[in-house]
N, C-alpha and C. Protein backbone atom coordinates (compact mmCIF):
# COMPACT_ATOMS: atom_id res chain seq x y z
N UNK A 1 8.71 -12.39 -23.98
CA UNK A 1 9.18 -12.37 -22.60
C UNK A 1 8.02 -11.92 -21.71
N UNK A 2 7.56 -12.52 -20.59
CA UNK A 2 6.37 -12.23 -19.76
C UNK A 2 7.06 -11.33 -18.95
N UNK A 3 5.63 -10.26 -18.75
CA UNK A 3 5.98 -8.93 -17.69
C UNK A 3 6.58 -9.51 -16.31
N UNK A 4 7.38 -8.89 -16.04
CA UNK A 4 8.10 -9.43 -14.46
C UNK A 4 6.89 -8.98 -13.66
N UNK A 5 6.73 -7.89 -13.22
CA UNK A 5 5.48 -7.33 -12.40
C UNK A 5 4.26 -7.71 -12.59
N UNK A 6 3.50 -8.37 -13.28
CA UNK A 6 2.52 -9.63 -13.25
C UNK A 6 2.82 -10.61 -13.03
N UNK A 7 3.99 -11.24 -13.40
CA UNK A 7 4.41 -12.79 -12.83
C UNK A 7 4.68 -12.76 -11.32
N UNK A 8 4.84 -11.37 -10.76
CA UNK A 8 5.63 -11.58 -9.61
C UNK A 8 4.53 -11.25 -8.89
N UNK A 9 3.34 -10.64 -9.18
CA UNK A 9 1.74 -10.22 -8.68
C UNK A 9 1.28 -11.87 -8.59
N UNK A 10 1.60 -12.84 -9.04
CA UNK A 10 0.91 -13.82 -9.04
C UNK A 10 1.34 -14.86 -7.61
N UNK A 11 2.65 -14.23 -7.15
CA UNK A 11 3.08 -15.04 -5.92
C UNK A 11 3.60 -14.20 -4.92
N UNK A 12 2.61 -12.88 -4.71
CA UNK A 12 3.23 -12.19 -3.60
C UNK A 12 2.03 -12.90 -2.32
N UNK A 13 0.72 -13.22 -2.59
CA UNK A 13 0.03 -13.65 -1.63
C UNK A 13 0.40 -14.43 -1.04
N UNK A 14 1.46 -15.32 -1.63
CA UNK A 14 1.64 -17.13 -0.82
C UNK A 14 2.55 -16.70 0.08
N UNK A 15 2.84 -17.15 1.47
CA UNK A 15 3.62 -17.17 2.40
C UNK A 15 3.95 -18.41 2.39
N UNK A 16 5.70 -18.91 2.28
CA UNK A 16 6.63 -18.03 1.91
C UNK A 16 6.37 -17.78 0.12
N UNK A 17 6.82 -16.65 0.09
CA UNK A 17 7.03 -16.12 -1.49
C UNK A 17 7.69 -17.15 -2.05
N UNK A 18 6.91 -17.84 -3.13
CA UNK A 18 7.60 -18.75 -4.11
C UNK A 18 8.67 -18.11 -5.08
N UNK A 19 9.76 -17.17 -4.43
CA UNK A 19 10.55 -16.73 -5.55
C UNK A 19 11.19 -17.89 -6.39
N UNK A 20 11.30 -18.55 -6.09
CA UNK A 20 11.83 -19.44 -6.96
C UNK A 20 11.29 -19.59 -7.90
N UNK A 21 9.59 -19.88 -8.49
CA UNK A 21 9.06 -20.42 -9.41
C UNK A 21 9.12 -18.99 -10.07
N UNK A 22 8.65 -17.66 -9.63
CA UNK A 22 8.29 -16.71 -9.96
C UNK A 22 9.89 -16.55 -11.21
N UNK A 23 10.94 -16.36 -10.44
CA UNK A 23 12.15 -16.48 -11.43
C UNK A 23 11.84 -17.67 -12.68
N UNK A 24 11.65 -18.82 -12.34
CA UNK A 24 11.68 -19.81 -13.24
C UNK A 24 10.76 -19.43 -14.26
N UNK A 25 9.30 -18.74 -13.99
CA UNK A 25 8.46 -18.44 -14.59
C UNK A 25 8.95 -17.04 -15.63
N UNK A 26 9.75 -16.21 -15.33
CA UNK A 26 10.13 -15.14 -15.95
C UNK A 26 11.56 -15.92 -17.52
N UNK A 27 11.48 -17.27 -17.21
CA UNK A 27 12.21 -17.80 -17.84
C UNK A 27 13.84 -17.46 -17.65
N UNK A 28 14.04 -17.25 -16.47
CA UNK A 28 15.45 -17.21 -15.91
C UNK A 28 15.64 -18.28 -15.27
N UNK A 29 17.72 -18.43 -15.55
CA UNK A 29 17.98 -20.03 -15.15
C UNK A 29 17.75 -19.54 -13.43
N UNK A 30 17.82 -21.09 -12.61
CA UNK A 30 18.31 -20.54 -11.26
C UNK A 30 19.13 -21.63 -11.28
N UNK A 31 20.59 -21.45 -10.07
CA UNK A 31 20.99 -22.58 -9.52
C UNK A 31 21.71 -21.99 -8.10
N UNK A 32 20.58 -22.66 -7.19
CA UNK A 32 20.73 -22.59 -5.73
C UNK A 32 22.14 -23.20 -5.33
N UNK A 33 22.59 -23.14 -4.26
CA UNK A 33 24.21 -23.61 -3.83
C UNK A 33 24.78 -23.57 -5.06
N UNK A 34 25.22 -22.81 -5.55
CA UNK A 34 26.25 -23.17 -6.22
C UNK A 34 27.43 -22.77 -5.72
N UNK A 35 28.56 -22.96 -6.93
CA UNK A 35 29.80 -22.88 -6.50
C UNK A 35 30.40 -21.98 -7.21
N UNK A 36 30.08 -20.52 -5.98
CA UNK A 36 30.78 -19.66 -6.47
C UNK A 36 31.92 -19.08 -5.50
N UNK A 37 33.08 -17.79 -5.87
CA UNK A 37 34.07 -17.79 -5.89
C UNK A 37 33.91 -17.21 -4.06
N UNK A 38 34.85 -17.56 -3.62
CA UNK A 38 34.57 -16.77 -2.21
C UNK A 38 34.54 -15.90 -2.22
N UNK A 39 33.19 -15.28 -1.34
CA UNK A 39 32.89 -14.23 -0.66
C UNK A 39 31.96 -13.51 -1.51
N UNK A 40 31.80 -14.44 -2.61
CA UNK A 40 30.28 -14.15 -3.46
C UNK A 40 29.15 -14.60 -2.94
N UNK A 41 27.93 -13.80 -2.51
CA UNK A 41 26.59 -14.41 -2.16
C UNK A 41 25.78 -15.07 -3.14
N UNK A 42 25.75 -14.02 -4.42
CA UNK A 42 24.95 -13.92 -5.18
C UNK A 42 25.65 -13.26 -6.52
N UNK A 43 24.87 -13.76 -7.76
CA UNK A 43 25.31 -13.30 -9.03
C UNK A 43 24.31 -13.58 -10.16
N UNK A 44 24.13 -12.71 -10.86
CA UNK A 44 23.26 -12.84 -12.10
C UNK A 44 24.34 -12.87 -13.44
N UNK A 45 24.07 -13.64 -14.04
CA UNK A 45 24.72 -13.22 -15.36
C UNK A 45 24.25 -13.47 -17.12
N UNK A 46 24.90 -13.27 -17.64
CA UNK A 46 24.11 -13.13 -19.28
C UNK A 46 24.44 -14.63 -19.78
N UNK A 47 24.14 -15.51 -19.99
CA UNK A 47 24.11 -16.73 -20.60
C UNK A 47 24.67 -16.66 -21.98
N UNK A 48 25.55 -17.78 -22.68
CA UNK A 48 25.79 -17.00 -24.31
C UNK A 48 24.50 -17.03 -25.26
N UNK A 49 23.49 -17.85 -24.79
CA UNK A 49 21.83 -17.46 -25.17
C UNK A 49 21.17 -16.44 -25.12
N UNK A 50 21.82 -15.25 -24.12
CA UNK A 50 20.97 -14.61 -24.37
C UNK A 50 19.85 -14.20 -22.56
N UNK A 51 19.98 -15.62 -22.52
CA UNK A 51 19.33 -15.68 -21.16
C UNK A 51 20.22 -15.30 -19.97
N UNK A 52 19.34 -14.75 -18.79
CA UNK A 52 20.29 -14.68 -17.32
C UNK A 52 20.03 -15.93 -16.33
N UNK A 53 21.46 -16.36 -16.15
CA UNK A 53 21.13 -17.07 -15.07
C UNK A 53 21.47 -16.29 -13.61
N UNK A 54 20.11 -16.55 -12.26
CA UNK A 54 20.57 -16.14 -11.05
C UNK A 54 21.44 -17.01 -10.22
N UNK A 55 22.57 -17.23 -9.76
CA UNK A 55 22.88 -18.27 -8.83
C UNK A 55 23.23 -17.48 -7.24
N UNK A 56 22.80 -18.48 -6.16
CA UNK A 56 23.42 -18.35 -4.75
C UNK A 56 24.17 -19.27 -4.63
N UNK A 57 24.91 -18.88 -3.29
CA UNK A 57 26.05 -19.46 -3.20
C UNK A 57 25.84 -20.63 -1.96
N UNK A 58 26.55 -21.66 -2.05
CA UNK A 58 26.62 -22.50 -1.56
C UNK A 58 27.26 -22.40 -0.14
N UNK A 59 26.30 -22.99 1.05
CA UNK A 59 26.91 -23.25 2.13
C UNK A 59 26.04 -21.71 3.18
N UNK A 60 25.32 -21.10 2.02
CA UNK A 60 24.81 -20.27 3.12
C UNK A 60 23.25 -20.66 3.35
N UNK A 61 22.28 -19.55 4.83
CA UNK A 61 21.16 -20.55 4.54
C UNK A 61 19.92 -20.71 3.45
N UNK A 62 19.31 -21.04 3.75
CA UNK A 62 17.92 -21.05 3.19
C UNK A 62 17.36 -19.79 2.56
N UNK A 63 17.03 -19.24 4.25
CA UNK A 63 16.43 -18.02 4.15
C UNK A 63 17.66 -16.92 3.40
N UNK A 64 19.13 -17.21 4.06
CA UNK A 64 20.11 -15.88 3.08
C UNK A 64 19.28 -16.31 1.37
N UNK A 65 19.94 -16.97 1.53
CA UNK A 65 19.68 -17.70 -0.25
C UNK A 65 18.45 -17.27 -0.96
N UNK A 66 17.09 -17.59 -0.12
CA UNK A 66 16.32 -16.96 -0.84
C UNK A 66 16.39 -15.62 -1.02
N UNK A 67 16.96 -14.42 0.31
CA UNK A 67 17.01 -13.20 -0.17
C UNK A 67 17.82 -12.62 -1.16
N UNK A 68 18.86 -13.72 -1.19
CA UNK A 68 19.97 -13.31 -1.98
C UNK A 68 19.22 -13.42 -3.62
N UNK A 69 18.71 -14.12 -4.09
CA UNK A 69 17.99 -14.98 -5.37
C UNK A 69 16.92 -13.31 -5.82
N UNK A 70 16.17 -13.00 -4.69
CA UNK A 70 15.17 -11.80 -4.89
C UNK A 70 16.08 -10.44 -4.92
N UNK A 71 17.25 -10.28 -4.47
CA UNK A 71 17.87 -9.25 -4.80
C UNK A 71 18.34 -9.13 -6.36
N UNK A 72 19.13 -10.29 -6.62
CA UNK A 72 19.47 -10.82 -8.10
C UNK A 72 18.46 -10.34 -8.74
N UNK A 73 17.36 -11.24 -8.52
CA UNK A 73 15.75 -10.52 -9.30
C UNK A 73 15.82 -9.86 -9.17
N UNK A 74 16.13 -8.72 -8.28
CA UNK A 74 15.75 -7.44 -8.16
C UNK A 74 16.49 -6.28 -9.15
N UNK A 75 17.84 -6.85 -9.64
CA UNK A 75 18.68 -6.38 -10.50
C UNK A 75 18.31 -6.68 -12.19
N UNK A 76 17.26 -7.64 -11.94
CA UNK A 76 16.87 -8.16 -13.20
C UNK A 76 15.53 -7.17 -13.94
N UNK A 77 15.02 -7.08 -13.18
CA UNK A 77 13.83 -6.66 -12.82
C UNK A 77 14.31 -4.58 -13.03
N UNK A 78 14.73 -4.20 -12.34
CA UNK A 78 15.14 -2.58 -11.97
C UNK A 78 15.88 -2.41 -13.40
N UNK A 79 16.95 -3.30 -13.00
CA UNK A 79 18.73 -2.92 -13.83
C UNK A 79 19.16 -3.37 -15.21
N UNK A 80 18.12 -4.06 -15.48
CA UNK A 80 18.29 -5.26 -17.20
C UNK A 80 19.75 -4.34 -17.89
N UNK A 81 19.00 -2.93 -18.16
CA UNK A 81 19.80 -2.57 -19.32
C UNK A 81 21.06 -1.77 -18.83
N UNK A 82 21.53 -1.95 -17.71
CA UNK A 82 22.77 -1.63 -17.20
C UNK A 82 23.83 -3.32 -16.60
N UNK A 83 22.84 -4.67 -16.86
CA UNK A 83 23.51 -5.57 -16.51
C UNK A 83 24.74 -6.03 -17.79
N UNK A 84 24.37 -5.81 -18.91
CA UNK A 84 25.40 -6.37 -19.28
C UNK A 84 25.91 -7.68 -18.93
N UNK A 85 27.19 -8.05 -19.27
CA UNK A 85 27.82 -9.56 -18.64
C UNK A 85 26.92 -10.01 -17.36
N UNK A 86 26.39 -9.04 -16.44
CA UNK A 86 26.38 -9.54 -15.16
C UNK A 86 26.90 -8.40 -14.07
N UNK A 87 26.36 -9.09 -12.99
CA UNK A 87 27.03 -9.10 -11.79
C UNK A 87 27.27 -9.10 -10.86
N UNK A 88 27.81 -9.51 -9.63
CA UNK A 88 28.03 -10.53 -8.33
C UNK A 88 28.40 -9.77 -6.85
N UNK A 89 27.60 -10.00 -6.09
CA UNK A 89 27.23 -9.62 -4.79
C UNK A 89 28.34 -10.20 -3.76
N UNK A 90 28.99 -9.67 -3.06
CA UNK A 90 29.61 -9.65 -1.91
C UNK A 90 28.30 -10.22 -0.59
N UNK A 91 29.42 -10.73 0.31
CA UNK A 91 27.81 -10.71 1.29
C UNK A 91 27.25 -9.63 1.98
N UNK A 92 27.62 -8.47 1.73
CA UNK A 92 26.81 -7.55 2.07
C UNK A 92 26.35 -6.73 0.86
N UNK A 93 25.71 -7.53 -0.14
CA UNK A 93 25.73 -6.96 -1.05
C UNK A 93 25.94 -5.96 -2.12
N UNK A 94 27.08 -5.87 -2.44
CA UNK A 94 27.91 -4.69 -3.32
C UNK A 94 28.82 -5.71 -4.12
N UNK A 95 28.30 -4.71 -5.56
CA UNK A 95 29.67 -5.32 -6.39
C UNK A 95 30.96 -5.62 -6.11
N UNK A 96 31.48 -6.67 -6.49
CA UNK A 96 32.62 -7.14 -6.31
C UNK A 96 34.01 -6.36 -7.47
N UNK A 97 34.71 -5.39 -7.04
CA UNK A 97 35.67 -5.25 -8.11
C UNK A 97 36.88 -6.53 -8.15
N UNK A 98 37.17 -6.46 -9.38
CA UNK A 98 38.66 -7.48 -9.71
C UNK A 98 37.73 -8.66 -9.39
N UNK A 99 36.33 -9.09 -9.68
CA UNK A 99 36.04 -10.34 -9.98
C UNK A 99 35.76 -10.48 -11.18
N UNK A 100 35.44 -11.32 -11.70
CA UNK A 100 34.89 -11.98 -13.06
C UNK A 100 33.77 -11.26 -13.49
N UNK A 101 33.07 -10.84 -12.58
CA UNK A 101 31.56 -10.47 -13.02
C UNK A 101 31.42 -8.83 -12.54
N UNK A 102 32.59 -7.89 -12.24
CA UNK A 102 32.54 -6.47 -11.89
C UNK A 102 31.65 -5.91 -12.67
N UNK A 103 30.61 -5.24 -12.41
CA UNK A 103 30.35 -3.77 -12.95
C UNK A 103 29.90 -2.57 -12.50
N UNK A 104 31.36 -1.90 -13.23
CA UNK A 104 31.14 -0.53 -12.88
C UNK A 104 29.88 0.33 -12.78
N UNK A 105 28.72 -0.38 -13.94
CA UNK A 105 27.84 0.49 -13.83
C UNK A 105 26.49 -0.06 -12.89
N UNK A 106 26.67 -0.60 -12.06
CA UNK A 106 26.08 -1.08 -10.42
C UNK A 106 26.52 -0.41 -9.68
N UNK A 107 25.68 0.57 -8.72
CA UNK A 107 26.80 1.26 -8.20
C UNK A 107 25.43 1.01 -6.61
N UNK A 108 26.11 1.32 -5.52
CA UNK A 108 25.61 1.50 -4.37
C UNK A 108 24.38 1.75 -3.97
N UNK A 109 24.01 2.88 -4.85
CA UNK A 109 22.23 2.91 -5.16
C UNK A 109 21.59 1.83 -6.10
N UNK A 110 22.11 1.50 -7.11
CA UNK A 110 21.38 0.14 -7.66
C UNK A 110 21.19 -1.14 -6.36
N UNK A 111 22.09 -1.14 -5.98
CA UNK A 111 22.49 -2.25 -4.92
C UNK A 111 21.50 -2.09 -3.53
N UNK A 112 20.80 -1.01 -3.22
CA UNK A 112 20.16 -0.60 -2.27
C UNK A 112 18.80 -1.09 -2.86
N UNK A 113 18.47 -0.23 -3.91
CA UNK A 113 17.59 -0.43 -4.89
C UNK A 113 17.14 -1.97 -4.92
N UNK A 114 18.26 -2.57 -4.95
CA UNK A 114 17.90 -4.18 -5.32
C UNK A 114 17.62 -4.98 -4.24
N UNK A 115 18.30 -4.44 -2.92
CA UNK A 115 18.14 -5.15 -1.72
C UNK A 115 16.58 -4.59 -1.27
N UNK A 116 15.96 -3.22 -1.35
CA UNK A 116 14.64 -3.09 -1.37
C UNK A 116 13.23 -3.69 -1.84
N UNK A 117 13.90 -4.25 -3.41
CA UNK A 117 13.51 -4.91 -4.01
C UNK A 117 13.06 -6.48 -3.33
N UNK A 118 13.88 -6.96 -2.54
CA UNK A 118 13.96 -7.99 -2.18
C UNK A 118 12.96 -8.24 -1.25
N UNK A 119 13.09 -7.32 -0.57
CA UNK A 119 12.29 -6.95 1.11
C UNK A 119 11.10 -6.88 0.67
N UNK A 120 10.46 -6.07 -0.35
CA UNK A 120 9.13 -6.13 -0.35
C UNK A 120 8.56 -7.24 -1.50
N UNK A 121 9.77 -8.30 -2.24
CA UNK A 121 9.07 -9.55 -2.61
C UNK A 121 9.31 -10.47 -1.85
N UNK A 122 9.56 -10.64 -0.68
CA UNK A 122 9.75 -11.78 0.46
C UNK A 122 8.65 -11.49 1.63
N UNK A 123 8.59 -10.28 1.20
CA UNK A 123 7.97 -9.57 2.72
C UNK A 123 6.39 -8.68 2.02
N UNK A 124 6.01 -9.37 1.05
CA UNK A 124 4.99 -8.06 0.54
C UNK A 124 4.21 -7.49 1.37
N UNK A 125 3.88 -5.97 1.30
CA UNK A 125 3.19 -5.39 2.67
C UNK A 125 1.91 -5.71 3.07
N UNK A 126 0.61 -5.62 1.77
CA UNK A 126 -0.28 -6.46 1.51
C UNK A 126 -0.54 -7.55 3.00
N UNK A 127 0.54 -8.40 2.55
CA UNK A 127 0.45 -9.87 3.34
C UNK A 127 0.96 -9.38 4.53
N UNK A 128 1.95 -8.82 5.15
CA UNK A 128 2.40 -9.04 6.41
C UNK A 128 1.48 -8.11 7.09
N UNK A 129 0.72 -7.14 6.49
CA UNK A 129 -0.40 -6.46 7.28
C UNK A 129 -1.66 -7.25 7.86
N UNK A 130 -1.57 -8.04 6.44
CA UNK A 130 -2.67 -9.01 6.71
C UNK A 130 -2.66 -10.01 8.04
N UNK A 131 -1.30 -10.45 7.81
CA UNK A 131 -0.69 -11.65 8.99
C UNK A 131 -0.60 -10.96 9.84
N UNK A 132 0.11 -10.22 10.15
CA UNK A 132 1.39 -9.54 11.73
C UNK A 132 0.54 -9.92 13.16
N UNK A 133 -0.80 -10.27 12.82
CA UNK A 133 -1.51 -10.20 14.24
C UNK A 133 -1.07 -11.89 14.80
N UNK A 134 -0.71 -12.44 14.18
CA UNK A 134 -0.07 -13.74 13.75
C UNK A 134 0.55 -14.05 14.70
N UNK A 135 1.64 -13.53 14.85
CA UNK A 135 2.84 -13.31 15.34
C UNK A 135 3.26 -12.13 16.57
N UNK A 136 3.52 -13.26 17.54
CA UNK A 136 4.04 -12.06 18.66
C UNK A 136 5.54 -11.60 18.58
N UNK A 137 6.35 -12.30 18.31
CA UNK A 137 7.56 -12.19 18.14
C UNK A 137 8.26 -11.80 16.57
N UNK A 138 9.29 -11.16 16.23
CA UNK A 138 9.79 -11.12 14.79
C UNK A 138 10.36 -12.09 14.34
N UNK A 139 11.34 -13.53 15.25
CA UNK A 139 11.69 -15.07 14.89
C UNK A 139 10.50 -15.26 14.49
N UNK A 140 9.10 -15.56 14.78
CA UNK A 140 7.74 -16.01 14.52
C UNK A 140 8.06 -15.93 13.35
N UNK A 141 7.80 -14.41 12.71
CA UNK A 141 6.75 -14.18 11.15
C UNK A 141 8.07 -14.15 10.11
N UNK A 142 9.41 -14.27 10.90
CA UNK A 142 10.36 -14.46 9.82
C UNK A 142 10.56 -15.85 9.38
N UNK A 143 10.26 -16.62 10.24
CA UNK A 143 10.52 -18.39 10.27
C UNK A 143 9.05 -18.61 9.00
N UNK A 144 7.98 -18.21 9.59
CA UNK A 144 6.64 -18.22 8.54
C UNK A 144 7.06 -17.99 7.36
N UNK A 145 7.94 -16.68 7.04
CA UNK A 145 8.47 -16.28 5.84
C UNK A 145 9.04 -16.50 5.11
N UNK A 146 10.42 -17.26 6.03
CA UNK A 146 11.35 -18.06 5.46
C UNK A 146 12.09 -16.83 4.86
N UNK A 147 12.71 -15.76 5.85
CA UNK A 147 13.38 -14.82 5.66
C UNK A 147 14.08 -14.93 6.98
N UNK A 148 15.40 -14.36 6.88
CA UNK A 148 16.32 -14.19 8.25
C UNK A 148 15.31 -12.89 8.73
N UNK A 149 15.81 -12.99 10.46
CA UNK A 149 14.94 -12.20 11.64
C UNK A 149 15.56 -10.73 11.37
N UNK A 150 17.33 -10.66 10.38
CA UNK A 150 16.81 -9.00 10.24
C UNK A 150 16.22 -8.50 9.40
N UNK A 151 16.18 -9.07 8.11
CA UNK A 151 15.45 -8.87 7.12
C UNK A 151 13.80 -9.17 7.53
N UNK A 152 13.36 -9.54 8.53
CA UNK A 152 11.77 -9.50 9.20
C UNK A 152 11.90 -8.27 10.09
N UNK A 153 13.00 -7.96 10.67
CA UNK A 153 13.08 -6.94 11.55
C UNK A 153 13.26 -5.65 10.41
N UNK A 154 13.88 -5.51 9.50
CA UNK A 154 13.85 -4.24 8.89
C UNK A 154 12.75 -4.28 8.18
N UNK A 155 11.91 -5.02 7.54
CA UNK A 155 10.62 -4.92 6.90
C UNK A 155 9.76 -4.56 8.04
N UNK A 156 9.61 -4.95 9.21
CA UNK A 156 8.79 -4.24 9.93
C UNK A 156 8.64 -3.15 10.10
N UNK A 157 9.93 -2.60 10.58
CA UNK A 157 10.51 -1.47 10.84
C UNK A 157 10.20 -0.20 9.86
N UNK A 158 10.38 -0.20 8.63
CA UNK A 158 10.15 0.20 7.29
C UNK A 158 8.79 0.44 7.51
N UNK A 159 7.80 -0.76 7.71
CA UNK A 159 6.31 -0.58 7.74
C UNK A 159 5.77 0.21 8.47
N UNK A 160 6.96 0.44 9.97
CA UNK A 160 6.30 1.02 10.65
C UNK A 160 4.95 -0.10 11.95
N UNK A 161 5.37 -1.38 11.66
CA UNK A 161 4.70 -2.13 12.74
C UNK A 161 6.17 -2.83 13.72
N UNK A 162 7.09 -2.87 13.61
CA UNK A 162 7.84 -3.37 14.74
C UNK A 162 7.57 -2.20 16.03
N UNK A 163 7.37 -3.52 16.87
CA UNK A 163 7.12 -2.94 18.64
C UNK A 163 5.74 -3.01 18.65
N UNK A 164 5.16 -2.02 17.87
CA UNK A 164 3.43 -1.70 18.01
C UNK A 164 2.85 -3.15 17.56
N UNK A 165 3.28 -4.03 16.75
CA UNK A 165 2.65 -4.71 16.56
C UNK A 165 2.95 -6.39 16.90
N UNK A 166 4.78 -6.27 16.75
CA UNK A 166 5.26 -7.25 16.85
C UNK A 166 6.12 -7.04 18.00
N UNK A 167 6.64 -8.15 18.69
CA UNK A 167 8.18 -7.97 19.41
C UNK A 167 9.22 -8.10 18.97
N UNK A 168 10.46 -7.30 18.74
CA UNK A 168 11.90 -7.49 17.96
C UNK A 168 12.65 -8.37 19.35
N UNK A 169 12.76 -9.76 19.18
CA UNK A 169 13.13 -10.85 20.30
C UNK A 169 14.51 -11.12 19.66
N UNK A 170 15.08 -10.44 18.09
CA UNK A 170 16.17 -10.85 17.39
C UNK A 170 17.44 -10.25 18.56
């Protein structure tokens, strides 16, 4: 099994973050839109192989989707040996109880954990330090990113360059 944190060193430079290949490359399934149960964003689960597949959910956008996919990773990545079966994101990301894929042992801080996770592989700091002069506006360097404007607006923010560097126009 290849190290996640070198595979994922290999596509934090590219704008937008190729999470997609980076997953594919870690030898996890993906399947974008899919069809999952309402009011699921996102879900990882254990394959009877052995393998995890990540899926997003269908009908949301681009940019949700990709964050949603890097949070998943992000549970993959942090949480392996507490995933077990799996398990599936609400859209504000938190386990779902009384679904198919509950687990108890995901709890609010994993889920923070994982959404952090996300932010700095969509958003690596590296790069947006590099860029930000780029961009006058936070629509700008989130559209570049191919991340929604709050998830560009809280990575800034976090960094410590929203206002000083950029404009929050969200």
């Amino acid at each position: 099994m290849p190290n996640a944190l070198e595979v994922l060193d290999k596509y934090l430079g590219d704008v937008p973050v190729r999470v997609e290949d980076a997953i594919r490359e870690l030898d996890v399934s993906l399947k974008m839109n899919a069809d999952l149960p309402f009011g699921i964003s996102g879900q990882i689960k254990r394959l009877p192989n052995g393998r995890y597949e990540i899926s997003s959910a269908a009908g949301e956008t681009n940019s949700r989707q990709r964050f949603t996919i890097a949070h998943e990773l992000g549970h993959y990545v942090l949480h392996r040996g507490m995933l077990g079966a799996g398990v599936n994101d609400d859209t504000k990301y938190r386990t779902v109880r009384d679904s198919n894929l509950y687990n108890g042992a995901i709890d609010d801080v994993h889920e923070r954990q994982a959404n952090s996770f996300a932010a700095n592989i969509l958003i690596p700091e590296a790069t947006i330090k590099r860029d930000i002069g780029w961009y006058k506006f936070v629509s700008e360097a989130a559209k570049v990113y191919n991340v929604s404007k709050s998830s560009m607006r809280w990575r800034l923010n976090n960094l410590g360059l929203l206002d000083s560097k950029v404009i929050d126009d969200t």
